[in-house]
PDB file of N, CA and C in Angstrom:
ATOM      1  N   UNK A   1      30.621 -22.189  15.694  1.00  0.00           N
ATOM      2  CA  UNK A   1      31.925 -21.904  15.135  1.00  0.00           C
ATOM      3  C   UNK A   1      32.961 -22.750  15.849  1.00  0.00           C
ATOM      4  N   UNK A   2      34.003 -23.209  14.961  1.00  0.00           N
ATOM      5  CA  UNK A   2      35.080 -23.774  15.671  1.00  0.00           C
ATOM      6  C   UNK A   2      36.309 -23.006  16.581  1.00  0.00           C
ATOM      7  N   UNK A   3      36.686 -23.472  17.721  1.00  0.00           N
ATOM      8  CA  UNK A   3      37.516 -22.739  18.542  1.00  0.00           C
ATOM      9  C   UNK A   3      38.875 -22.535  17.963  1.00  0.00           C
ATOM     10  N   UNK A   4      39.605 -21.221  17.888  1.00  0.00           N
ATOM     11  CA  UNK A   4      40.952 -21.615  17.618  1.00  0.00           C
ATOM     12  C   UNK A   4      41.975 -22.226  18.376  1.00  0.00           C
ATOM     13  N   UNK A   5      42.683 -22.968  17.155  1.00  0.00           N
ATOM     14  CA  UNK A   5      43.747 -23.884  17.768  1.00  0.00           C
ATOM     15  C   UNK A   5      45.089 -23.171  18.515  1.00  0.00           C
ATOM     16  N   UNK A   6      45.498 -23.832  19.003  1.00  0.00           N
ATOM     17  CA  UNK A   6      46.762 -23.115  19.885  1.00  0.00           C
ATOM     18  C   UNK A   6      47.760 -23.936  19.866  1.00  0.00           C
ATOM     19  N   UNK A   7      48.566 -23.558  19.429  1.00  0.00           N
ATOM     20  CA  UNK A   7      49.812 -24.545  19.356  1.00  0.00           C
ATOM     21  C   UNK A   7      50.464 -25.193  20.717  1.00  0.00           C
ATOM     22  N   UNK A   8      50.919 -26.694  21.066  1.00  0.00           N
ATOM     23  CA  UNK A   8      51.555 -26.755  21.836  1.00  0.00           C
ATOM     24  C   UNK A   8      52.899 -27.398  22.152  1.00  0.00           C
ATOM     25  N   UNK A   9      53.974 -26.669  22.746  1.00  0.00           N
ATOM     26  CA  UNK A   9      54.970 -26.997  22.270  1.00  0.00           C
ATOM     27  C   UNK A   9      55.205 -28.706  22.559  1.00  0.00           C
ATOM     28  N   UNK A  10      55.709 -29.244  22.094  1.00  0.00           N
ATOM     29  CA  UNK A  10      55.737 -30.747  22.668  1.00  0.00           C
ATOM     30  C   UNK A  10      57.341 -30.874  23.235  1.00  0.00           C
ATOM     31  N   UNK A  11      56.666 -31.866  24.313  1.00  0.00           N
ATOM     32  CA  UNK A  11      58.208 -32.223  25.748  1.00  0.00           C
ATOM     33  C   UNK A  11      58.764 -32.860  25.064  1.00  0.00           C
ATOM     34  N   UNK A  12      60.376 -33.358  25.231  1.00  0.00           N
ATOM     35  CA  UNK A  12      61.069 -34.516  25.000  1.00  0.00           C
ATOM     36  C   UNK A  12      60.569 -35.399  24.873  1.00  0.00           C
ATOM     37  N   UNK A  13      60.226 -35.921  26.177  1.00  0.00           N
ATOM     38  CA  UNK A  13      59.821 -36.739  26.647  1.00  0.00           C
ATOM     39  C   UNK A  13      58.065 -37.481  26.132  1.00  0.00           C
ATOM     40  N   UNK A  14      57.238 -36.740  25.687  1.00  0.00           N
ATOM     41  CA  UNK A  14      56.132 -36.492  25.009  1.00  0.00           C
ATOM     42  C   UNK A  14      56.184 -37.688  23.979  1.00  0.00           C
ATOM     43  N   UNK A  15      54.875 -38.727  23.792  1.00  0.00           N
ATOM     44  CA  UNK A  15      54.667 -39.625  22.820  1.00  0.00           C
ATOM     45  C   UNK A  15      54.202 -38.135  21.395  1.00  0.00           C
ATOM     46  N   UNK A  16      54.685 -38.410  20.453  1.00  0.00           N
ATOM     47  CA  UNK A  16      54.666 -37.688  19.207  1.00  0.00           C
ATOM     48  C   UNK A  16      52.698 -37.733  18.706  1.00  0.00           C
ATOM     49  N   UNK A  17      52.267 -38.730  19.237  1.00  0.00           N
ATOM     50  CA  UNK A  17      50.851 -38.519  18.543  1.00  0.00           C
ATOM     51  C   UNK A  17      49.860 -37.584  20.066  1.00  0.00           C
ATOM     52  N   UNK A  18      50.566 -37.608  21.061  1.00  0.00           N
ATOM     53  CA  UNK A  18      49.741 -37.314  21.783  1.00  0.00           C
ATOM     54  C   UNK A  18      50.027 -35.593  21.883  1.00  0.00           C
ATOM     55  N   UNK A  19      50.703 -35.022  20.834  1.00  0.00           N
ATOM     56  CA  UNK A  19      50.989 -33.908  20.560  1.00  0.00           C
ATOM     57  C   UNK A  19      50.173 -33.505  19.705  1.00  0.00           C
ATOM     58  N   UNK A  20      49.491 -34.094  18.543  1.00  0.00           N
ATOM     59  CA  UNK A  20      48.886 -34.065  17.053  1.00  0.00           C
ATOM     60  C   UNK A  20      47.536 -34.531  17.990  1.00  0.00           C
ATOM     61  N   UNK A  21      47.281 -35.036  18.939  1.00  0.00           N
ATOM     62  CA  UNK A  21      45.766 -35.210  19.352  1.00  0.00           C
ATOM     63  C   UNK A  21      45.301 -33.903  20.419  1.00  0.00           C
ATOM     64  N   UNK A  22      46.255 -32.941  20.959  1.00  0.00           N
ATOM     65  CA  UNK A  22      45.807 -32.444  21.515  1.00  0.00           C
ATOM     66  C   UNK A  22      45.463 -30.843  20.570  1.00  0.00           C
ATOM     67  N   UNK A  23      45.645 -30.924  19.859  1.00  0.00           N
ATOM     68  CA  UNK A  23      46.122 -29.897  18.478  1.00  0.00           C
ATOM     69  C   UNK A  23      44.464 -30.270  17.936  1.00  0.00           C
ATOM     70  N   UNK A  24      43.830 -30.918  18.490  1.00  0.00           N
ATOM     71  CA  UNK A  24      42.036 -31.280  17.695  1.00  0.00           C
ATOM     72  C   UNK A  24      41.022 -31.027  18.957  1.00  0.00           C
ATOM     73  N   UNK A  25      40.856 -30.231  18.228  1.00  0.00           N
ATOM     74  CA  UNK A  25      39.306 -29.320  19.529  1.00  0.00           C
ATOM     75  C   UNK A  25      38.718 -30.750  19.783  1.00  0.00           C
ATOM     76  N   UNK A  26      37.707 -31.101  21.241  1.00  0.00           N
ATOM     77  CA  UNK A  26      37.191 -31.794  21.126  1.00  0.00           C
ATOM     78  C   UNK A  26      35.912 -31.600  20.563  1.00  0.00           C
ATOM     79  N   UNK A  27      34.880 -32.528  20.414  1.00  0.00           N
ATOM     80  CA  UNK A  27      33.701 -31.938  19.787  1.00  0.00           C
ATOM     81  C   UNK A  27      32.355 -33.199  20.745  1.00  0.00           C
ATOM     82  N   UNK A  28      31.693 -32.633  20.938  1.00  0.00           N
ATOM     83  CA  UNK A  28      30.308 -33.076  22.120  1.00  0.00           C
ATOM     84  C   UNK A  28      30.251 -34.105  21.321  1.00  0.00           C
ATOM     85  N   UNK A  29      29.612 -35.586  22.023  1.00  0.00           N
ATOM     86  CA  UNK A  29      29.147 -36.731  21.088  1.00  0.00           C
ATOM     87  C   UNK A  29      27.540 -36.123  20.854  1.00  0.00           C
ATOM     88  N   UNK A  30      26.930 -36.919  19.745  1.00  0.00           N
ATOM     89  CA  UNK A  30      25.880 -36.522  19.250  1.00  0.00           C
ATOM     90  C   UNK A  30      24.836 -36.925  20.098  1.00  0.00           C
ATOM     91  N   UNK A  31      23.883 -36.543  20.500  1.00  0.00           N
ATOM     92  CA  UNK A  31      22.200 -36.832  21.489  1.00  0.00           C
ATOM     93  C   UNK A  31      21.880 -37.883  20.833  1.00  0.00           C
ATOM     94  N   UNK A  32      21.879 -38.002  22.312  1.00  0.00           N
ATOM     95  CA  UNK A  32      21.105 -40.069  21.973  1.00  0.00           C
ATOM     96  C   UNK A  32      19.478 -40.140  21.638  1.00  0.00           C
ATOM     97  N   UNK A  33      18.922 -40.652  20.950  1.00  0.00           N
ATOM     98  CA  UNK A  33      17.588 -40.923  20.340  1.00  0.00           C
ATOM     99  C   UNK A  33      16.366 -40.122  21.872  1.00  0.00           C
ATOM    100  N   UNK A  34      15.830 -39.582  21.721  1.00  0.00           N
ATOM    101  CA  UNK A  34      15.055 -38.868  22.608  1.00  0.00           C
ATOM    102  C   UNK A  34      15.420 -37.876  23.197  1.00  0.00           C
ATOM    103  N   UNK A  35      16.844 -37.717  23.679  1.00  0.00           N
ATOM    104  CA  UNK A  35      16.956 -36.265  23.735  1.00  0.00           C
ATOM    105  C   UNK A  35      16.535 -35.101  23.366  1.00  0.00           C
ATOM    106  N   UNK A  36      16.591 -35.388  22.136  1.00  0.00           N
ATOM    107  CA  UNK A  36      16.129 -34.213  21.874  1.00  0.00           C
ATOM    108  C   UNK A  36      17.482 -33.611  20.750  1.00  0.00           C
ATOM    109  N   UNK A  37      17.993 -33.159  19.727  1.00  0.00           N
ATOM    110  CA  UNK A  37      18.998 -32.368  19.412  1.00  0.00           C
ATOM    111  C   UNK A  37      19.016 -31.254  18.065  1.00  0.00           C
ATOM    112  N   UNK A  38      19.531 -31.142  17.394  1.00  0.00           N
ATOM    113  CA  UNK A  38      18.988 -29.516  16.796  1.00  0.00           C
ATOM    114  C   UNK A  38      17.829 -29.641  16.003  1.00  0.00           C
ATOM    115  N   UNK A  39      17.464 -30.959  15.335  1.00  0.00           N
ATOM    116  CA  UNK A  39      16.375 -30.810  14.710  1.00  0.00           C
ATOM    117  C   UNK A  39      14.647 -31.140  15.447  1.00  0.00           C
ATOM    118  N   UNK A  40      13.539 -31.028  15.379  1.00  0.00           N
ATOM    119  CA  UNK A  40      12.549 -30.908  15.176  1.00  0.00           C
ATOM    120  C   UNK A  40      12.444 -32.483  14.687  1.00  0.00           C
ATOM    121  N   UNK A  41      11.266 -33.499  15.409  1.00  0.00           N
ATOM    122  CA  UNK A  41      10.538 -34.221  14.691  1.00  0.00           C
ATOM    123  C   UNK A  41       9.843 -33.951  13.181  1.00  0.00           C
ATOM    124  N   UNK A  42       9.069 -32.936  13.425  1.00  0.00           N
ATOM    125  CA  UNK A  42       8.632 -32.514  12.269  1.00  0.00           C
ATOM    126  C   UNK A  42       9.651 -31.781  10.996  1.00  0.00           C
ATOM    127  N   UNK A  43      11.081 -31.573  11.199  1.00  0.00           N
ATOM    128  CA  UNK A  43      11.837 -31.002  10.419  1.00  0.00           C
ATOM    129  C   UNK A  43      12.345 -32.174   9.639  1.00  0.00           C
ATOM    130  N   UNK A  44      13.030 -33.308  10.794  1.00  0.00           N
ATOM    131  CA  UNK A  44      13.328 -34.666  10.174  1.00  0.00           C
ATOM    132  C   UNK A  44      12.267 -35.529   9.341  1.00  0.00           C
ATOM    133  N   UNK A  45      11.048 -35.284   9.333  1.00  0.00           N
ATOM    134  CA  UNK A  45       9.892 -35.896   8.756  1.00  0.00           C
ATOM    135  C   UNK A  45       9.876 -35.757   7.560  1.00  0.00           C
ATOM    136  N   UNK A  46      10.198 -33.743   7.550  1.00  0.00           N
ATOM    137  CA  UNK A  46      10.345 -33.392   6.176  1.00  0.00           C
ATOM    138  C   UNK A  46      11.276 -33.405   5.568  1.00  0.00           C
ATOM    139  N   UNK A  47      12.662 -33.692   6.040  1.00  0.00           N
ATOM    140  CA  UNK A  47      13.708 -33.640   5.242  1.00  0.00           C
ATOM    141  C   UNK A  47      13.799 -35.554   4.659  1.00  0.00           C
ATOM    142  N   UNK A  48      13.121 -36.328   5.349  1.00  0.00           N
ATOM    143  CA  UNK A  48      13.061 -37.646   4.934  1.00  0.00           C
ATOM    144  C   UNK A  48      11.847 -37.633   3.572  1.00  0.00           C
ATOM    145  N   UNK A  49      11.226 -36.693   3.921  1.00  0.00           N
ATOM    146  CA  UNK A  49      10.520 -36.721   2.425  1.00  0.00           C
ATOM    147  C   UNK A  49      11.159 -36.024   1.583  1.00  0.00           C
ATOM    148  N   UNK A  50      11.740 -35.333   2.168  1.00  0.00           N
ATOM    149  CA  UNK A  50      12.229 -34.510   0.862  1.00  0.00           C
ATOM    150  C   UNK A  50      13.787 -35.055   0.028  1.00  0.00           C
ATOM    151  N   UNK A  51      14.010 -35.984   0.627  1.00  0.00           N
ATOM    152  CA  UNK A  51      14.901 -36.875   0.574  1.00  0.00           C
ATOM    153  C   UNK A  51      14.591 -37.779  -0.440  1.00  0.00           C
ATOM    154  N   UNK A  52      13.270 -38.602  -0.136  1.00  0.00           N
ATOM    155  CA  UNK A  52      12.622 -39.160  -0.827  1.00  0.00           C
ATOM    156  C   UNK A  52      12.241 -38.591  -2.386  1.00  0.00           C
ATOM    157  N   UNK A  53      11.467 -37.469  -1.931  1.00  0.00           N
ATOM    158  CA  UNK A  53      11.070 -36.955  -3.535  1.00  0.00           C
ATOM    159  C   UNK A  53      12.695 -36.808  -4.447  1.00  0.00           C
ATOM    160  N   UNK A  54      13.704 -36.587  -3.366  1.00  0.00           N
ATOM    161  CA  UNK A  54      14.906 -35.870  -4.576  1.00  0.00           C
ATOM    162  C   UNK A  54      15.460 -37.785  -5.067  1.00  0.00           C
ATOM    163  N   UNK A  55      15.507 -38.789  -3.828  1.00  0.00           N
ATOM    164  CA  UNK A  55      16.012 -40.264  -4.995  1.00  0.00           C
ATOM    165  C   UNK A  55      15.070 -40.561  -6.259  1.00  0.00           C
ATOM    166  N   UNK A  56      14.081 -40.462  -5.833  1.00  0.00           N
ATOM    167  CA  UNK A  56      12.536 -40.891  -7.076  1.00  0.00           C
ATOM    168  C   UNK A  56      13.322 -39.615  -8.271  1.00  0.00           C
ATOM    169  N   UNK A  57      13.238 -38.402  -7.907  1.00  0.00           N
ATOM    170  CA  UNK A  57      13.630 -37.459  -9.503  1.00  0.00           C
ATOM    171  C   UNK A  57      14.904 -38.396 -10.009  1.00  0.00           C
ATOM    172  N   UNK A  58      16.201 -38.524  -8.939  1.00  0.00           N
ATOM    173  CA  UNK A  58      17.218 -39.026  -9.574  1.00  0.00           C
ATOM    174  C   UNK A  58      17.245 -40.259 -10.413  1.00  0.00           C
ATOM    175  N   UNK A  59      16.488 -40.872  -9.983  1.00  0.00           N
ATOM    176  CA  UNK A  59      16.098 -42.158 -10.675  1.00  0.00           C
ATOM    177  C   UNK A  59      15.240 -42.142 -11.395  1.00  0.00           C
ATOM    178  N   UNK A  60      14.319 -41.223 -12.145  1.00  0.00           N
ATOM    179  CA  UNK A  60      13.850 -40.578 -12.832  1.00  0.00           C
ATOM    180  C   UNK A  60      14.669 -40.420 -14.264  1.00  0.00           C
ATOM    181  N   UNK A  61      15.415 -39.333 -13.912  1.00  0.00           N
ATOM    182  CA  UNK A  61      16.663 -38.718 -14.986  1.00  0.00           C
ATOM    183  C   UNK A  61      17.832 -40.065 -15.133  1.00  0.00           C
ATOM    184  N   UNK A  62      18.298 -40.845 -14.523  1.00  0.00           N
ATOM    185  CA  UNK A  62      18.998 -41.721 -14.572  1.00  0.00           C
ATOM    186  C   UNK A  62      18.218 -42.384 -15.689  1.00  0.00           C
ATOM    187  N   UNK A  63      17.281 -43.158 -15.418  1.00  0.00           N
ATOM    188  CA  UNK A  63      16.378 -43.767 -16.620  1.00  0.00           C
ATOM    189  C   UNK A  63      15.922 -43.078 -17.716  1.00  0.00           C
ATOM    190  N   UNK A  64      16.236 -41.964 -18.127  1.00  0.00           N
ATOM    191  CA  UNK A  64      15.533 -41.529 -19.249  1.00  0.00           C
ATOM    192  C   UNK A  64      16.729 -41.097 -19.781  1.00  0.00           C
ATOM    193  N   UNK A  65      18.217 -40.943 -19.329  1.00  0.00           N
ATOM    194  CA  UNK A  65      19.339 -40.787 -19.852  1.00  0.00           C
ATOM    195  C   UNK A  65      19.793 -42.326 -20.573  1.00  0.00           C
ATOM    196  N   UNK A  66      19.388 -43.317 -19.435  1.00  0.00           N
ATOM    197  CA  UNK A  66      19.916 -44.328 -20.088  1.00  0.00           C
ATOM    198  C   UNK A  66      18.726 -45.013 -21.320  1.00  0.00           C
ATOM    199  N   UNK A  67      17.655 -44.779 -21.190  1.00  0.00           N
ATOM    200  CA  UNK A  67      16.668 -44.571 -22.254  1.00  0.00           C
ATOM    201  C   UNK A  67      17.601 -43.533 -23.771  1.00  0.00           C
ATOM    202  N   UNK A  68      17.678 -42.725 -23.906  1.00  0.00           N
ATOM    203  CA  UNK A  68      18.630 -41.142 -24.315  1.00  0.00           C
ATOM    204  C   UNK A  68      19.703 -42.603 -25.292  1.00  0.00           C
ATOM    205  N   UNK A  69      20.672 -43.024 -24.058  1.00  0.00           N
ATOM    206  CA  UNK A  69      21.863 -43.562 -24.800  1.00  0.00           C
ATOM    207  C   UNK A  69      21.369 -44.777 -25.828  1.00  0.00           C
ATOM    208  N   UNK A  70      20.411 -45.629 -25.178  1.00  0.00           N
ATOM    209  CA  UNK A  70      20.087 -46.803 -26.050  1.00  0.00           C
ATOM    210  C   UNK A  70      19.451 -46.455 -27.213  1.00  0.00           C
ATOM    211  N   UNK A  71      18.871 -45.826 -27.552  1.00  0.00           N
ATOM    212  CA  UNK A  71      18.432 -44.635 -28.501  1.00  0.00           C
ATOM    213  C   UNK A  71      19.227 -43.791 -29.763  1.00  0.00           C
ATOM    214  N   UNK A  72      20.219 -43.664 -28.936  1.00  0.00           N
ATOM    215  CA  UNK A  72      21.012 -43.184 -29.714  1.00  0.00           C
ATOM    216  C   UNK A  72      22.063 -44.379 -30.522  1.00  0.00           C
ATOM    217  N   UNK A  73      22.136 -45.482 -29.758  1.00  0.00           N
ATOM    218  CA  UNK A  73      23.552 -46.414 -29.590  1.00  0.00           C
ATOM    219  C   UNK A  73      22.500 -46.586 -31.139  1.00  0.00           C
ATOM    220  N   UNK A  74      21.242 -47.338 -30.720  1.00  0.00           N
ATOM    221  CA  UNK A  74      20.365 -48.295 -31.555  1.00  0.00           C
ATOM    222  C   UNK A  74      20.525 -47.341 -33.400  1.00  0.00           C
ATOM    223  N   UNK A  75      20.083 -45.854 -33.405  1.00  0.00           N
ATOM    224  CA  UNK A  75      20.093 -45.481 -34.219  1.00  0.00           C
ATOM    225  C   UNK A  75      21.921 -44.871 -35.074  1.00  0.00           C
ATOM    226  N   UNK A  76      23.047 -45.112 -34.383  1.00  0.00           N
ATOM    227  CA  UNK A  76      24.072 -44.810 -34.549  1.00  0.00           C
ATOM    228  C   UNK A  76      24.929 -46.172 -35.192  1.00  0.00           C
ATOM    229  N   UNK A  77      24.439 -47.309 -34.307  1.00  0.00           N
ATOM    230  CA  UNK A  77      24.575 -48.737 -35.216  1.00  0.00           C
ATOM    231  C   UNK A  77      23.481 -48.956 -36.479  1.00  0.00           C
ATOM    232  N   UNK A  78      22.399 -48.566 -36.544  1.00  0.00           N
ATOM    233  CA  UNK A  78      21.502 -48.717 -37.406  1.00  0.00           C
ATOM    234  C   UNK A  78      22.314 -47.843 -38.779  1.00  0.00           C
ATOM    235  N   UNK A  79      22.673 -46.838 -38.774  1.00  0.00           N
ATOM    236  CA  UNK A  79      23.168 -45.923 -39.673  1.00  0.00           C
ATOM    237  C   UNK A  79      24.623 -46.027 -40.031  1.00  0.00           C
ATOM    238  N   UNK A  80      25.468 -46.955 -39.133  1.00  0.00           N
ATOM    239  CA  UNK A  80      26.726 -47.588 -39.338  1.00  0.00           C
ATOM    240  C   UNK A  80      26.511 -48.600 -40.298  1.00  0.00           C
ATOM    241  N   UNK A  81      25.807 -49.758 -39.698  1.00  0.00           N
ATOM    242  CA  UNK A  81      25.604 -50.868 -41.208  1.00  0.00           C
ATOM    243  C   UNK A  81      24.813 -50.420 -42.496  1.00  0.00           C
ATOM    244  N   UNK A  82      23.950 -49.616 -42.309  1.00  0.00           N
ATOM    245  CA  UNK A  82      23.709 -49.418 -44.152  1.00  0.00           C
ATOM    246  C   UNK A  82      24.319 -48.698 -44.257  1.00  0.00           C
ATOM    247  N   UNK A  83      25.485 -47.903 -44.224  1.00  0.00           N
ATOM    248  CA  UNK A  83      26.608 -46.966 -44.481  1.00  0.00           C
ATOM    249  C   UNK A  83      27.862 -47.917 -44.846  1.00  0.00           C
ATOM    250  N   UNK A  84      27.938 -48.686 -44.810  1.00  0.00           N
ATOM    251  CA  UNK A  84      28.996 -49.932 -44.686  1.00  0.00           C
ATOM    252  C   UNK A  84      29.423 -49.547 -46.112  1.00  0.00           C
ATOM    253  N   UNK A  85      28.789 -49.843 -46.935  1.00  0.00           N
ATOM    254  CA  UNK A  85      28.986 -50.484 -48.580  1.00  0.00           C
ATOM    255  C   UNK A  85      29.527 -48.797 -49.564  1.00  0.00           C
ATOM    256  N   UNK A  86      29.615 -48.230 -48.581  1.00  0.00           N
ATOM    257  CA  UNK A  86      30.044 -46.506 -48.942  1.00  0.00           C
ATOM    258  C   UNK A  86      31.145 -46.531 -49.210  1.00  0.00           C
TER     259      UNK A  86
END
């Protein structure tokens, strides 16, 4: 959870941004490669596959929509020109 903020009054004398920077919780830098940090080797393994399986579906449905439109374009111009002479 994030800490609450606390207002602070700012000096005269006070640069104006260094008022608006102290007003931002700090936050830990992220674990460097071997550390170790919230995830699991084996969690990241699976979320890279599962990552994987969800671009392959998207690109999946992307192509069969744009399959869908050419389909439609092809039979919507097809039915525009012999409709012409109407």
């Amino acid at each position: 959870m994030s800490e609450p903020l606390q207002a602070v009054a700012p000096s005269p004398h006070a640069d104006p941004s260094a008022a608006h920077a102290a007003a931002i919780p700090a936050h830990d830098d992220p674990p460097s490669p071997g550390e170790g940090g919230p995830f699991t080797e084996q969690q990241i393994e699976q979320f890279e596959e599962d990552d994987a399986d969800a671009g392959r579906g998207i690109g999946k449905m992307l192509a069969l929509f744009f399959l869908y439109t050419v389909i439609v374009m092809s039979g919507v111009g097809w039915w525009t020109f012999h409709h012409q002479s109407h």
